[in-house]
PDB file of N, CA and C in Angstrom:
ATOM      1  N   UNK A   1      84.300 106.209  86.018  1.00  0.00           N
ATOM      2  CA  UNK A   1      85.496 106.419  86.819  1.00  0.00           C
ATOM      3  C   UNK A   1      86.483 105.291  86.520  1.00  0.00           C
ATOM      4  N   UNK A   2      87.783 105.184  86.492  1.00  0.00           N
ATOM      5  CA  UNK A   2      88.826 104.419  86.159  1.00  0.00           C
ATOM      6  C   UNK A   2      88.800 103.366  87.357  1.00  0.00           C
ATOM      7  N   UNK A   3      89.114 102.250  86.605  1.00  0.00           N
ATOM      8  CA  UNK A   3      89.564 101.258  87.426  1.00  0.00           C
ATOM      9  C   UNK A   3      90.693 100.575  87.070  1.00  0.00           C
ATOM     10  N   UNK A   4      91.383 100.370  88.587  1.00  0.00           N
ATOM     11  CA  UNK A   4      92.617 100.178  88.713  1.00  0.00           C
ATOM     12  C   UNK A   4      92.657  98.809  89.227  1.00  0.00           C
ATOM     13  N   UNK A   5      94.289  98.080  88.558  1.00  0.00           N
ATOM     14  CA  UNK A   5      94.133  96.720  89.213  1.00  0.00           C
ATOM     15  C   UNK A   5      95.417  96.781  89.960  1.00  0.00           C
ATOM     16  N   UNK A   6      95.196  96.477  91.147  1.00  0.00           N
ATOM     17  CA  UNK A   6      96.543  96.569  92.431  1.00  0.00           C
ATOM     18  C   UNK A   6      97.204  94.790  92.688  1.00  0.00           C
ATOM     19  N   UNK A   7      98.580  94.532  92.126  1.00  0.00           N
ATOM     20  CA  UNK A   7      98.774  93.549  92.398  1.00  0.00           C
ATOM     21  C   UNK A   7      99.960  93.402  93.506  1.00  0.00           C
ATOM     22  N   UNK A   8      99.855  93.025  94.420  1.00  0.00           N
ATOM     23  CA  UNK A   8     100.995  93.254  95.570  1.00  0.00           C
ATOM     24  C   UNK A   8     101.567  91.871  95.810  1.00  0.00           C
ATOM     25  N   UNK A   9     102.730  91.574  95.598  1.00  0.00           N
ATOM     26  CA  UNK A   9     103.271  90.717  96.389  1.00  0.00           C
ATOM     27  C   UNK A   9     104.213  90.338  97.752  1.00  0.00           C
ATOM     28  N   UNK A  10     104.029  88.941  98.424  1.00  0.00           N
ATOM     29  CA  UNK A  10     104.106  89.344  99.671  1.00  0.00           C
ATOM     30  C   UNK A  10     105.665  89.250 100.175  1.00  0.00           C
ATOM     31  N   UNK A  11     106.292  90.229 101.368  1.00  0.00           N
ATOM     32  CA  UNK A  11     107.500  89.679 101.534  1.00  0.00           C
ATOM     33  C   UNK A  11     107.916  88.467 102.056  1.00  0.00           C
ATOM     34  N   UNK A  12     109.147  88.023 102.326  1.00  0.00           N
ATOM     35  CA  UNK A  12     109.462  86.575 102.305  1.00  0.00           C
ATOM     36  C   UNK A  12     108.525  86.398 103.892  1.00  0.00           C
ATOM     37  N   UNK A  13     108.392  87.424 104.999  1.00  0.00           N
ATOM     38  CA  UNK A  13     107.958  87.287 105.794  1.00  0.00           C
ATOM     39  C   UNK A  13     106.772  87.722 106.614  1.00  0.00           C
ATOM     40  N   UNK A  14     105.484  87.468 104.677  1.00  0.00           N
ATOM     41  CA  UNK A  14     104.577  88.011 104.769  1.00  0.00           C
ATOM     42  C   UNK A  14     103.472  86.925 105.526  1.00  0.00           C
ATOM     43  N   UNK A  15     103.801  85.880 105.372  1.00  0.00           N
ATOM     44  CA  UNK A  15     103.012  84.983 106.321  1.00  0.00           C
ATOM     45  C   UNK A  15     102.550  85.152 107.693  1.00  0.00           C
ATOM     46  N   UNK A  16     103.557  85.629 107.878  1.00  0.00           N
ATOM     47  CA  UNK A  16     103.731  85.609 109.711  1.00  0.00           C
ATOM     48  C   UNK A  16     102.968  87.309 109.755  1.00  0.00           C
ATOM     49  N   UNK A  17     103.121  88.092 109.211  1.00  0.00           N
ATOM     50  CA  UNK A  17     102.917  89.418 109.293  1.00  0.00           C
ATOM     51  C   UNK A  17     101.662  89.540 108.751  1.00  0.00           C
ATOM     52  N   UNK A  18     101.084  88.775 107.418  1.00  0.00           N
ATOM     53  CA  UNK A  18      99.679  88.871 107.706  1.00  0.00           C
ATOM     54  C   UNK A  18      98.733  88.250 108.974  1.00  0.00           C
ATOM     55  N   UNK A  19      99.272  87.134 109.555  1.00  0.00           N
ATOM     56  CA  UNK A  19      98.467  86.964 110.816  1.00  0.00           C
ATOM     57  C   UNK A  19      98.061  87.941 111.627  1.00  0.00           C
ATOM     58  N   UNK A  20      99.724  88.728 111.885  1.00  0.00           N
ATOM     59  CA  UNK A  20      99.040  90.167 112.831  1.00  0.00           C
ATOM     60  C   UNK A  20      98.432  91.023 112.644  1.00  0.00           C
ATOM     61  N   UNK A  21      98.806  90.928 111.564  1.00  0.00           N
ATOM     62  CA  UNK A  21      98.043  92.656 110.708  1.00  0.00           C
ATOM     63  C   UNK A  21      96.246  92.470 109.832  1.00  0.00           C
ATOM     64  N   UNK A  22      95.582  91.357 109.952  1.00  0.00           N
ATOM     65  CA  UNK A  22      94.928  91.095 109.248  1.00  0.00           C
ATOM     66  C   UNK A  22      93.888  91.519 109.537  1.00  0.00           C
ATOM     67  N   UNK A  23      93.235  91.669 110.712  1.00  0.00           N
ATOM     68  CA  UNK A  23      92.159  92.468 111.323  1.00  0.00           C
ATOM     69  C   UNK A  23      91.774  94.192 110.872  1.00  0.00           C
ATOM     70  N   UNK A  24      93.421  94.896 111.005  1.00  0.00           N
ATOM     71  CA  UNK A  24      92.923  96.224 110.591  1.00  0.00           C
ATOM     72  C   UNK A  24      93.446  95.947 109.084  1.00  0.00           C
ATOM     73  N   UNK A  25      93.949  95.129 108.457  1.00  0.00           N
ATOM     74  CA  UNK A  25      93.781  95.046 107.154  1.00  0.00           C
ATOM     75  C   UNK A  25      92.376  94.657 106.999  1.00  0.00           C
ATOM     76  N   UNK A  26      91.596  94.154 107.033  1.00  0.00           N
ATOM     77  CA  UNK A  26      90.056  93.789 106.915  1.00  0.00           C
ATOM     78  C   UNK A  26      89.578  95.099 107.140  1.00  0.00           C
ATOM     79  N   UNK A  27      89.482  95.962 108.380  1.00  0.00           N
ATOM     80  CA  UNK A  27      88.681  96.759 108.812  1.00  0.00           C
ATOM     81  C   UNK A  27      89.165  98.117 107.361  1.00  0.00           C
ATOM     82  N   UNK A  28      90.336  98.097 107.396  1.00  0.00           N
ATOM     83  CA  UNK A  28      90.701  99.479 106.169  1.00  0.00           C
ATOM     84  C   UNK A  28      89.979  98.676 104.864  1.00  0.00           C
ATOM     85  N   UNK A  29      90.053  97.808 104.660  1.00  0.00           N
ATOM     86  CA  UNK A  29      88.745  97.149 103.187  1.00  0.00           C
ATOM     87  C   UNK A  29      87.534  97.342 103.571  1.00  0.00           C
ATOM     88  N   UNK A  30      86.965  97.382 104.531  1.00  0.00           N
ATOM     89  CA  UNK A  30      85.682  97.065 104.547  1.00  0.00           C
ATOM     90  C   UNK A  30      85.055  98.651 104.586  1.00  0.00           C
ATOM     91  N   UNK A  31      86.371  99.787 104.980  1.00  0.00           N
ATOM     92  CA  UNK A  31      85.770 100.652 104.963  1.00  0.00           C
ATOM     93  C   UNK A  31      85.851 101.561 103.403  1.00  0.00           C
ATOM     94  N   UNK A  32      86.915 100.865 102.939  1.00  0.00           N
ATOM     95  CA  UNK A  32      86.926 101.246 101.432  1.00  0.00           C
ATOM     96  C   UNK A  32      85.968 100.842 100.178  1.00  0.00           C
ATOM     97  N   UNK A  33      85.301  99.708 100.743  1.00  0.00           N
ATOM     98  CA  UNK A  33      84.694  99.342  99.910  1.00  0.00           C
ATOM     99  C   UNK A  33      82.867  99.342 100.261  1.00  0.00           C
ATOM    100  N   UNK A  34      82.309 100.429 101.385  1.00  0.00           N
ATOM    101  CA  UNK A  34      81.821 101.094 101.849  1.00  0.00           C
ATOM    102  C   UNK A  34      81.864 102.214 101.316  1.00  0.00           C
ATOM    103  N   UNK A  35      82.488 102.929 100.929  1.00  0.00           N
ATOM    104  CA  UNK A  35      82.713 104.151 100.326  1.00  0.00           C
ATOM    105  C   UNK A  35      83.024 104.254  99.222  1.00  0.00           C
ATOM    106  N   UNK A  36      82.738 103.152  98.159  1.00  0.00           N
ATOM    107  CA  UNK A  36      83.062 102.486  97.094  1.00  0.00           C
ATOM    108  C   UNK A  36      84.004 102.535  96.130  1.00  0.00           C
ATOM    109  N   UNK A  37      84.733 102.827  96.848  1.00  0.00           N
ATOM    110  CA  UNK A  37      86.381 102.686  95.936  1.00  0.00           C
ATOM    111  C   UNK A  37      86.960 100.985  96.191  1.00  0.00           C
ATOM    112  N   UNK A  38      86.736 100.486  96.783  1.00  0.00           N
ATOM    113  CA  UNK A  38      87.266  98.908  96.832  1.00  0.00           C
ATOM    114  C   UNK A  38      86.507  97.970  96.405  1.00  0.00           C
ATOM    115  N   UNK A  39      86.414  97.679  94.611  1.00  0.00           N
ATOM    116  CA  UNK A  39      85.096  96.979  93.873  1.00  0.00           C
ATOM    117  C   UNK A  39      85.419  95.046  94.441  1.00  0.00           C
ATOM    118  N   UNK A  40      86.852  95.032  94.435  1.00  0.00           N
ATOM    119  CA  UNK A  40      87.540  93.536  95.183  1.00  0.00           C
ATOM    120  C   UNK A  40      88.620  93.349  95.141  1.00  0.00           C
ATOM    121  N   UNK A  41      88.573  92.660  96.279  1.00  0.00           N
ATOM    122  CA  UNK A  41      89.991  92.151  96.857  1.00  0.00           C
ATOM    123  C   UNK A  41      90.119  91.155  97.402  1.00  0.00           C
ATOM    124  N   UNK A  42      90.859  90.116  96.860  1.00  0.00           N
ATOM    125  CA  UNK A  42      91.363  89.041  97.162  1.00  0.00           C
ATOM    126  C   UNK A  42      92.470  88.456  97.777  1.00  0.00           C
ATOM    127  N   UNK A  43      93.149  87.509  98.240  1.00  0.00           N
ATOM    128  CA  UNK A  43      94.631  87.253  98.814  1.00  0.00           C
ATOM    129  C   UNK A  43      94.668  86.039  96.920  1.00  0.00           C
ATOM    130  N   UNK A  44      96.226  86.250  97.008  1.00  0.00           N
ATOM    131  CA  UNK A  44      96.551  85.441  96.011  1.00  0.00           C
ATOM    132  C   UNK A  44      97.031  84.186  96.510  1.00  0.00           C
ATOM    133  N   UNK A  45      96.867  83.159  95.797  1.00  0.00           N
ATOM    134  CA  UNK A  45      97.585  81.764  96.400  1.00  0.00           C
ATOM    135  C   UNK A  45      98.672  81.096  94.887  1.00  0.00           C
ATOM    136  N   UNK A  46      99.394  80.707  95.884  1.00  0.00           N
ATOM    137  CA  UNK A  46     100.670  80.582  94.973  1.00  0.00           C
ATOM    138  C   UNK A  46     100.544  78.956  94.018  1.00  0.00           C
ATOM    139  N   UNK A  47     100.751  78.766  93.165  1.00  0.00           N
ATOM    140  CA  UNK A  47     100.983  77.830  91.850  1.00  0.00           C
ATOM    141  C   UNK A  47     101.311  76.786  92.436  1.00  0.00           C
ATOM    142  N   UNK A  48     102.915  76.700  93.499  1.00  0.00           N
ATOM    143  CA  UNK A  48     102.898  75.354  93.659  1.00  0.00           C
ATOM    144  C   UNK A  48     102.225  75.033  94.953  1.00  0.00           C
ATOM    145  N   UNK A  49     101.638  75.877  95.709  1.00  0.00           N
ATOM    146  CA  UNK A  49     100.614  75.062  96.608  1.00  0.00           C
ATOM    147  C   UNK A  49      99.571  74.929  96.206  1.00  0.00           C
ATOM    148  N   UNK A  50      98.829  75.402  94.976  1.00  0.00           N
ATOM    149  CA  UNK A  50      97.454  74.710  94.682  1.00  0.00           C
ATOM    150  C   UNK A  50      97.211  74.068  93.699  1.00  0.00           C
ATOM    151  N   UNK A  51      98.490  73.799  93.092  1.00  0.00           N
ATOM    152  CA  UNK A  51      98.101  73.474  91.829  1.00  0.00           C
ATOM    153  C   UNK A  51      99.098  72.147  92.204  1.00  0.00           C
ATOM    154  N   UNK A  52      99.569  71.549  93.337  1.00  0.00           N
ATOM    155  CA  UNK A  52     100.300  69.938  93.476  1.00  0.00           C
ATOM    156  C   UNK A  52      99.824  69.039  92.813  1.00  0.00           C
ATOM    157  N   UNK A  53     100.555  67.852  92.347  1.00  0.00           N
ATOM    158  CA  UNK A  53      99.999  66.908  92.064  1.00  0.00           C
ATOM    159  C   UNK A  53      99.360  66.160  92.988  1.00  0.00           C
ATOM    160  N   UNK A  54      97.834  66.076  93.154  1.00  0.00           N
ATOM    161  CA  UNK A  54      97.662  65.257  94.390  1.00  0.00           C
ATOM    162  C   UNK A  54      96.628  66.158  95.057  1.00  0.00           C
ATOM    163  N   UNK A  55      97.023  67.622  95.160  1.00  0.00           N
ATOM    164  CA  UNK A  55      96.085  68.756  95.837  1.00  0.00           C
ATOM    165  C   UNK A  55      94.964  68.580  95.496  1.00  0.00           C
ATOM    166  N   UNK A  56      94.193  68.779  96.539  1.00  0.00           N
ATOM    167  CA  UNK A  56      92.533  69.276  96.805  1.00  0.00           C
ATOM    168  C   UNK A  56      92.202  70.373  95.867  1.00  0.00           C
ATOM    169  N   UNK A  57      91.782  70.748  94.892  1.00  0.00           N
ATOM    170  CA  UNK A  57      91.072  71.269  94.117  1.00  0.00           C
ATOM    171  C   UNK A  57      90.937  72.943  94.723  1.00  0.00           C
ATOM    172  N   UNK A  58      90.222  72.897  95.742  1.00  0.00           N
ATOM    173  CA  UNK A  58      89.941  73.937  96.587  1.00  0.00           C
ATOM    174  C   UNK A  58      91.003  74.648  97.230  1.00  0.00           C
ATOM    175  N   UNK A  59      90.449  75.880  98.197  1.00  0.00           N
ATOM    176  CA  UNK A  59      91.249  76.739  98.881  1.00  0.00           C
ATOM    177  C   UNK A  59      91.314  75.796 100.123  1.00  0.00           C
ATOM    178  N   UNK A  60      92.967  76.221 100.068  1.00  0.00           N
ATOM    179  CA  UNK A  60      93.197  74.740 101.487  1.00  0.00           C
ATOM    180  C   UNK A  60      92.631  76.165 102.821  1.00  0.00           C
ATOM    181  N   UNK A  61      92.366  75.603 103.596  1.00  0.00           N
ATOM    182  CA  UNK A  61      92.257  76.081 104.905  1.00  0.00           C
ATOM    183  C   UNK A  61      92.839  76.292 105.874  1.00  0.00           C
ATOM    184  N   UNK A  62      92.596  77.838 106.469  1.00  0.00           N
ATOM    185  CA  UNK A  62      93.853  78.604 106.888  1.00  0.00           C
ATOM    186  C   UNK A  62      94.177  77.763 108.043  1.00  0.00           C
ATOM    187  N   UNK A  63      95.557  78.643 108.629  1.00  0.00           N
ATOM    188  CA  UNK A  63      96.217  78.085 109.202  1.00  0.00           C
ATOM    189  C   UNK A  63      95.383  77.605 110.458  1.00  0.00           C
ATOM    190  N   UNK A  64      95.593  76.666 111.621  1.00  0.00           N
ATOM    191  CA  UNK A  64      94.534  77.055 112.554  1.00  0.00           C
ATOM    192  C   UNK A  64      94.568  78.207 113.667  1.00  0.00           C
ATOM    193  N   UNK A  65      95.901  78.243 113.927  1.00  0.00           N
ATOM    194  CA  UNK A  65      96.096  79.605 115.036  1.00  0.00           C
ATOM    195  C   UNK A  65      96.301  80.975 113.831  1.00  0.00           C
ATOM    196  N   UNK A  66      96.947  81.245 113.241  1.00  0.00           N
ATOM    197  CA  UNK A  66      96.845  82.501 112.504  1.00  0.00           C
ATOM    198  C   UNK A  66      95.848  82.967 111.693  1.00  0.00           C
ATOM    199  N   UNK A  67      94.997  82.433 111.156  1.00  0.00           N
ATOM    200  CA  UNK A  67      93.798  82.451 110.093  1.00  0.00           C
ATOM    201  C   UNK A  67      94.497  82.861 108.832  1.00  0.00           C
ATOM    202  N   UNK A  68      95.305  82.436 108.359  1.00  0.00           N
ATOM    203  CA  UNK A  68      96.254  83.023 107.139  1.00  0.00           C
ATOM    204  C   UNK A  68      96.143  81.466 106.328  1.00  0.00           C
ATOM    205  N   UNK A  69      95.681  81.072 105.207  1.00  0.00           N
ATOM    206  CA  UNK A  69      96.013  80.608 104.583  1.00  0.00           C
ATOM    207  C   UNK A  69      97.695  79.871 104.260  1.00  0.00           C
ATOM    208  N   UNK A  70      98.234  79.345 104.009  1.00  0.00           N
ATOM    209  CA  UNK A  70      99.273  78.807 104.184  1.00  0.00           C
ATOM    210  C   UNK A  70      99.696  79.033 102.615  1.00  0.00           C
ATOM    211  N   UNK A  71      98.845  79.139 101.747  1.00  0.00           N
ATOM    212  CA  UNK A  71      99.434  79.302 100.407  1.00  0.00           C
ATOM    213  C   UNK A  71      99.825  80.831  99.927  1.00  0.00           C
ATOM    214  N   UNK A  72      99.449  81.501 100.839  1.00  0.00           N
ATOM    215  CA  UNK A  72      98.870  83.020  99.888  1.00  0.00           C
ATOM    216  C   UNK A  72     100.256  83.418  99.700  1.00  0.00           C
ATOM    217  N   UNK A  73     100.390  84.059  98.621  1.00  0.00           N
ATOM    218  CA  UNK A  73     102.032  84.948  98.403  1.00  0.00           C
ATOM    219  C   UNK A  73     101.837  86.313  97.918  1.00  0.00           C
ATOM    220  N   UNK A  74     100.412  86.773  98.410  1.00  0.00           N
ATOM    221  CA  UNK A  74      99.726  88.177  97.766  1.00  0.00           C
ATOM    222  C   UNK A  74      98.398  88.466  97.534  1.00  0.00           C
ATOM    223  N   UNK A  75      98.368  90.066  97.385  1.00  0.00           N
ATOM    224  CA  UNK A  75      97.055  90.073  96.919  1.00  0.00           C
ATOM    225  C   UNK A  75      96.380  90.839  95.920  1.00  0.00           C
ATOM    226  N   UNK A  76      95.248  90.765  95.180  1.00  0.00           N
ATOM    227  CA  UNK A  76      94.864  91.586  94.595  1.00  0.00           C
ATOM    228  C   UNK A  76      93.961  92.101  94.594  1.00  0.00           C
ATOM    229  N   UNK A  77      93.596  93.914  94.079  1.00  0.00           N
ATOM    230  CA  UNK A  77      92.766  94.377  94.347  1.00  0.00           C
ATOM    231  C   UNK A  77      92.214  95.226  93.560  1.00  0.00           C
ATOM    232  N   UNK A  78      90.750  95.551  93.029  1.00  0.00           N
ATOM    233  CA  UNK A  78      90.518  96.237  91.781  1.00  0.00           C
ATOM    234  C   UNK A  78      90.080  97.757  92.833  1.00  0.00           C
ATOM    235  N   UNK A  79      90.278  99.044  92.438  1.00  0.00           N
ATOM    236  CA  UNK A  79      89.880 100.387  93.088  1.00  0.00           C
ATOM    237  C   UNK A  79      89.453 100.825  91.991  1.00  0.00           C
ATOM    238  N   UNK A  80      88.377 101.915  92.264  1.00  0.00           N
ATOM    239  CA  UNK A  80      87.584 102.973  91.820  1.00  0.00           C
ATOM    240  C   UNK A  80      88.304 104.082  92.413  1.00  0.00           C
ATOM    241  N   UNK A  81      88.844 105.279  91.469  1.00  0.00           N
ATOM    242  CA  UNK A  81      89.246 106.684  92.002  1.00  0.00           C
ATOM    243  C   UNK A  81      89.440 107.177  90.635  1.00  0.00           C
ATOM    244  N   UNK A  82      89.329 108.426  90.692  1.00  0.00           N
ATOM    245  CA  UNK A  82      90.191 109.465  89.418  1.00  0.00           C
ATOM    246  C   UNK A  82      90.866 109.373  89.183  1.00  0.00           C
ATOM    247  N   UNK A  83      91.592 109.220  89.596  1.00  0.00           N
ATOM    248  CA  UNK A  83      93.604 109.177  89.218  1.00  0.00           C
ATOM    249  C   UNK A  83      94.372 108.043  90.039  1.00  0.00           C
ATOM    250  N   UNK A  84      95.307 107.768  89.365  1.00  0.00           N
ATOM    251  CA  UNK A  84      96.000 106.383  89.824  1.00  0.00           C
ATOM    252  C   UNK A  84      96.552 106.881  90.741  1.00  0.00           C
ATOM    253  N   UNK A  85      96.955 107.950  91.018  1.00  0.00           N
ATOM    254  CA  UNK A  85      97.420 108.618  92.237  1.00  0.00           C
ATOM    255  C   UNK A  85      96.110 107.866  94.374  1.00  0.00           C
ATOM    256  N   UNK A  86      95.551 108.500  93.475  1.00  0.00           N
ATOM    257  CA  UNK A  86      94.591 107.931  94.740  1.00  0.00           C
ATOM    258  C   UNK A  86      94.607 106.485  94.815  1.00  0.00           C
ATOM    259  N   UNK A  87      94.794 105.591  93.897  1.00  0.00           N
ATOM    260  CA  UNK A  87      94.805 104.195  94.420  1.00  0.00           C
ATOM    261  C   UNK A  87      96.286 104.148  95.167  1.00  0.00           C
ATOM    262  N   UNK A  88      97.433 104.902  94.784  1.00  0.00           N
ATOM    263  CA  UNK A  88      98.588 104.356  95.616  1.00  0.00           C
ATOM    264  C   UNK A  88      98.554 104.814  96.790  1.00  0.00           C
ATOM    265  N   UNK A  89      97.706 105.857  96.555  1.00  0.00           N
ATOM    266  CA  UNK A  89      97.741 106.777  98.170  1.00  0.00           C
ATOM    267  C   UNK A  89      96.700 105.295  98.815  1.00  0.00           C
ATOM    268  N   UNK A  90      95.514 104.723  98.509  1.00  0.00           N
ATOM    269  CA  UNK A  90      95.148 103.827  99.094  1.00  0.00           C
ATOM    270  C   UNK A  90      96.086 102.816  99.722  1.00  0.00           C
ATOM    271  N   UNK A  91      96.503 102.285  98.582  1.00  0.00           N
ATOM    272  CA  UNK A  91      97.654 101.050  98.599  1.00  0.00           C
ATOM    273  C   UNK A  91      98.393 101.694 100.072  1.00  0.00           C
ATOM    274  N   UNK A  92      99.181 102.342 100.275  1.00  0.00           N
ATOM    275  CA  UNK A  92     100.635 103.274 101.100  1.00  0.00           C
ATOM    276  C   UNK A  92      99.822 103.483 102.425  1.00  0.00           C
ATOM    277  N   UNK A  93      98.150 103.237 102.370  1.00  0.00           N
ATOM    278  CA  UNK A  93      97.860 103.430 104.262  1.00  0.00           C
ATOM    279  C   UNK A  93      97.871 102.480 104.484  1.00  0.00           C
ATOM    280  N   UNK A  94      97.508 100.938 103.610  1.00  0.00           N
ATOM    281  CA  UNK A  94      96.766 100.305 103.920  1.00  0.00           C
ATOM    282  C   UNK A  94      97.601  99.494 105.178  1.00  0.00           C
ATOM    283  N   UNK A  95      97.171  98.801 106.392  1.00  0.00           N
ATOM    284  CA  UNK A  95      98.486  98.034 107.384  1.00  0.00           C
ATOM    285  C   UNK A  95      99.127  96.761 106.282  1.00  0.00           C
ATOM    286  N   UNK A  96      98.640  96.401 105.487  1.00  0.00           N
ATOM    287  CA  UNK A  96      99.125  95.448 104.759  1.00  0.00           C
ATOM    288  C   UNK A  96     101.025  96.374 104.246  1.00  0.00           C
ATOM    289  N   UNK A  97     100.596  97.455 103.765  1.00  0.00           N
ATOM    290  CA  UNK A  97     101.919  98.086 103.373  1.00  0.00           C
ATOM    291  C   UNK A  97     102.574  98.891 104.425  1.00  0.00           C
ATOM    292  N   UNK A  98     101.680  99.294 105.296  1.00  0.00           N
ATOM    293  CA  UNK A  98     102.463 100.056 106.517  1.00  0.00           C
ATOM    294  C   UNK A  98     103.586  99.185 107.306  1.00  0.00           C
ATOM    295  N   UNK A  99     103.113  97.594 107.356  1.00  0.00           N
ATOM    296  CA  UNK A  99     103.783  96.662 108.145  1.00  0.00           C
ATOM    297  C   UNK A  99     103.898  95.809 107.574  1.00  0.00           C
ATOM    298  N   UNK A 100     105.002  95.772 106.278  1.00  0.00           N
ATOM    299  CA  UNK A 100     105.461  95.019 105.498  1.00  0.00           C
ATOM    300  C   UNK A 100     105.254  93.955 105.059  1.00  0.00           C
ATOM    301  N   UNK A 101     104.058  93.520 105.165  1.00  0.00           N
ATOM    302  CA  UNK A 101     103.222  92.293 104.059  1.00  0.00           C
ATOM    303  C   UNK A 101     103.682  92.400 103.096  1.00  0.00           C
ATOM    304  N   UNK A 102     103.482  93.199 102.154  1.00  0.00           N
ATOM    305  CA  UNK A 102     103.831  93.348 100.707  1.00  0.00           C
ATOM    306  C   UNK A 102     104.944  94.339 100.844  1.00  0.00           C
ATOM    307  N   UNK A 103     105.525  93.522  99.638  1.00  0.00           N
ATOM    308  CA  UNK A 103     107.051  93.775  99.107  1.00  0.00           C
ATOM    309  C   UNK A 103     106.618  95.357  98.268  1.00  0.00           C
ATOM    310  N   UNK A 104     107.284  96.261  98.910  1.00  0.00           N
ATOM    311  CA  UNK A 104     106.957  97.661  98.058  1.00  0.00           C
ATOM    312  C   UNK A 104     107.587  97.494  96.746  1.00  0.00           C
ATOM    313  N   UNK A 105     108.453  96.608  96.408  1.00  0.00           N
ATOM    314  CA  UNK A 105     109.116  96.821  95.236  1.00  0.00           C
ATOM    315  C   UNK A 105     108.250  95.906  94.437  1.00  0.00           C
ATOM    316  N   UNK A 106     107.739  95.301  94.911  1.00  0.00           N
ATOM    317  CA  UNK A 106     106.511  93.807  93.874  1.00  0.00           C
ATOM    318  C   UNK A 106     105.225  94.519  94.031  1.00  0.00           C
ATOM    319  N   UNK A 107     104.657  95.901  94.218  1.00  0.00           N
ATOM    320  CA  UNK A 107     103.306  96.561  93.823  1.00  0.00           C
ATOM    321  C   UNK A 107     103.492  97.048  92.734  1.00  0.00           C
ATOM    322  N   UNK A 108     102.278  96.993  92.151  1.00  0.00           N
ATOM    323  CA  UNK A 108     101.968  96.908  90.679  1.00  0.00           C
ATOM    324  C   UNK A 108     100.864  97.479  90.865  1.00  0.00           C
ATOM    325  N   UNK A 109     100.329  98.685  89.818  1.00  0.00           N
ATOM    326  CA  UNK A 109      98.968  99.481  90.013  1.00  0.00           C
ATOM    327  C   UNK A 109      99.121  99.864  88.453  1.00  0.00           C
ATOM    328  N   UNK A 110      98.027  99.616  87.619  1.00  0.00           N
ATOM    329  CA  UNK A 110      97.603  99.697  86.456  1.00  0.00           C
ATOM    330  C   UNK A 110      96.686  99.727  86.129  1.00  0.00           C
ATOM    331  N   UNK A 111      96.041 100.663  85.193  1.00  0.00           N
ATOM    332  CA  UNK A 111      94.487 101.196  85.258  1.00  0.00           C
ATOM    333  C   UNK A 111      93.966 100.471  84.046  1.00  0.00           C
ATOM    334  N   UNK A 112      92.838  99.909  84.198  1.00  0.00           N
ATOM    335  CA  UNK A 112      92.439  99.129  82.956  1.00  0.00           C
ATOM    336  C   UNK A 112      91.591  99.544  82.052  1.00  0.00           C
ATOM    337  N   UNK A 113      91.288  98.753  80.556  1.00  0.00           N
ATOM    338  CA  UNK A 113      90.598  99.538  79.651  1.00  0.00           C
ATOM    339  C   UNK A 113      89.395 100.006  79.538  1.00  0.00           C
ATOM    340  N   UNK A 114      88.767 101.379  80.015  1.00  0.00           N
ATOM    341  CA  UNK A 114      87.425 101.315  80.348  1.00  0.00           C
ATOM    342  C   UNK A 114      86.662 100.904  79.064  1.00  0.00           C
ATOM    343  N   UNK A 115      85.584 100.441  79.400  1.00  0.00           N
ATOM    344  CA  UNK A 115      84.240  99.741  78.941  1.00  0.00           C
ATOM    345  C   UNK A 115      83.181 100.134  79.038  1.00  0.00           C
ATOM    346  N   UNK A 116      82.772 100.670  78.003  1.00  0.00           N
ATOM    347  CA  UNK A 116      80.866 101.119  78.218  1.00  0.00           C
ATOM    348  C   UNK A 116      80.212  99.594  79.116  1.00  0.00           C
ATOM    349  N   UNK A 117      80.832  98.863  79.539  1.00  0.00           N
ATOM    350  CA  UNK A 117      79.982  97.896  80.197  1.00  0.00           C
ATOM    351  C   UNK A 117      80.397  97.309  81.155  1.00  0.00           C
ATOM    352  N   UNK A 118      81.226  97.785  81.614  1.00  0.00           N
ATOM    353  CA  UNK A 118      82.182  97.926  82.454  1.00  0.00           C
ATOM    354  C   UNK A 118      81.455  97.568  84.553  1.00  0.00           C
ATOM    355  N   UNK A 119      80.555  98.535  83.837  1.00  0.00           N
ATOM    356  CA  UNK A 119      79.404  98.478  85.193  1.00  0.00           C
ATOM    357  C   UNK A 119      78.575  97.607  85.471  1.00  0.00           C
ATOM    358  N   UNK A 120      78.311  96.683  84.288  1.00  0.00           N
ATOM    359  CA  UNK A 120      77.803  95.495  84.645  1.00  0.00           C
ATOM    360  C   UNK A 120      78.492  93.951  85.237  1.00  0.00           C
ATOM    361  N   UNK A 121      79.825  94.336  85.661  1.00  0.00           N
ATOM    362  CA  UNK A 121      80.648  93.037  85.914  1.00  0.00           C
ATOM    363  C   UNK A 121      80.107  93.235  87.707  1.00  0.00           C
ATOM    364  N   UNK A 122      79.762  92.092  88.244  1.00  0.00           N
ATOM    365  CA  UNK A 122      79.443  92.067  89.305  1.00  0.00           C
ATOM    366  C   UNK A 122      80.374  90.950  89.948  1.00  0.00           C
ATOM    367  N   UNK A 123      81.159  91.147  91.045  1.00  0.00           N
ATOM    368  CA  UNK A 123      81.898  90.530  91.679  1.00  0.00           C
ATOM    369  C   UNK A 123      81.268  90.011  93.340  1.00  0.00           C
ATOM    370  N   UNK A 124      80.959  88.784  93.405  1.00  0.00           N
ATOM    371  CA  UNK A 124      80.579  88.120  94.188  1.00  0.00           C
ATOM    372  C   UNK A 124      81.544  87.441  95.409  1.00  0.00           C
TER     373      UNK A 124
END
């Protein structure tokens, strides 16, 4: 089955909007990837907050009242479906896009080169 790589980026006032929305954003992943179309998904963190001169190496730690990371500017996500059609239909419920986290005009969905071995990449 094709796999797709979903890259979303966030709007200018995706910070604040992933705090609220992050719960049924979790709960719509956890049920996608239960039903195994969601192989992973990550939040992205942006260049000049992790990569400072001076920065901690690591993922800085979220905010303390929002649980949002302070760096993230997006996210990405690999799907399992037939047709790239079904990953956008994923992408378009998800609350991340229903309630403007991600910039509809900065999603990106591109299906990658399948691999007879494809099935052995295990994501931890």
């Amino acid at each position: 089955m094709p796999l797709y790589i979903c890259y979303c980026l966030d709007t200018p006032e995706g910070q604040l909007l992933r705090s609220l929305h992050k719960g049924a954003h979790k709960a719509e992943s956890l049920k996608s990837r239960a039903a195994g179309t969601t192989v992973l998904g990550r939040a992205l963190m942006s260049d000049e907050y992790t990569h400072k001169a001076g920065s901690p190496a690591r993922t800085p730690e979220p905010e303390e009242n929002s649980g949002v990371h302070p760096g993230i500017v997006g996210s990405v996500m690999f799907y399992r479906f037939p047709h790239i059609d079904q990953a956008w239909d994923r992408i378009r419920r998800d609350p991340y896009w229903v309630n403007g986290v991600w910039d509809h005009s900065k999603v990106t969905v591109v299906e990658l080169d399948p691999e007879d071995s494809d099935h052995t990449v295990v994501f931890g």
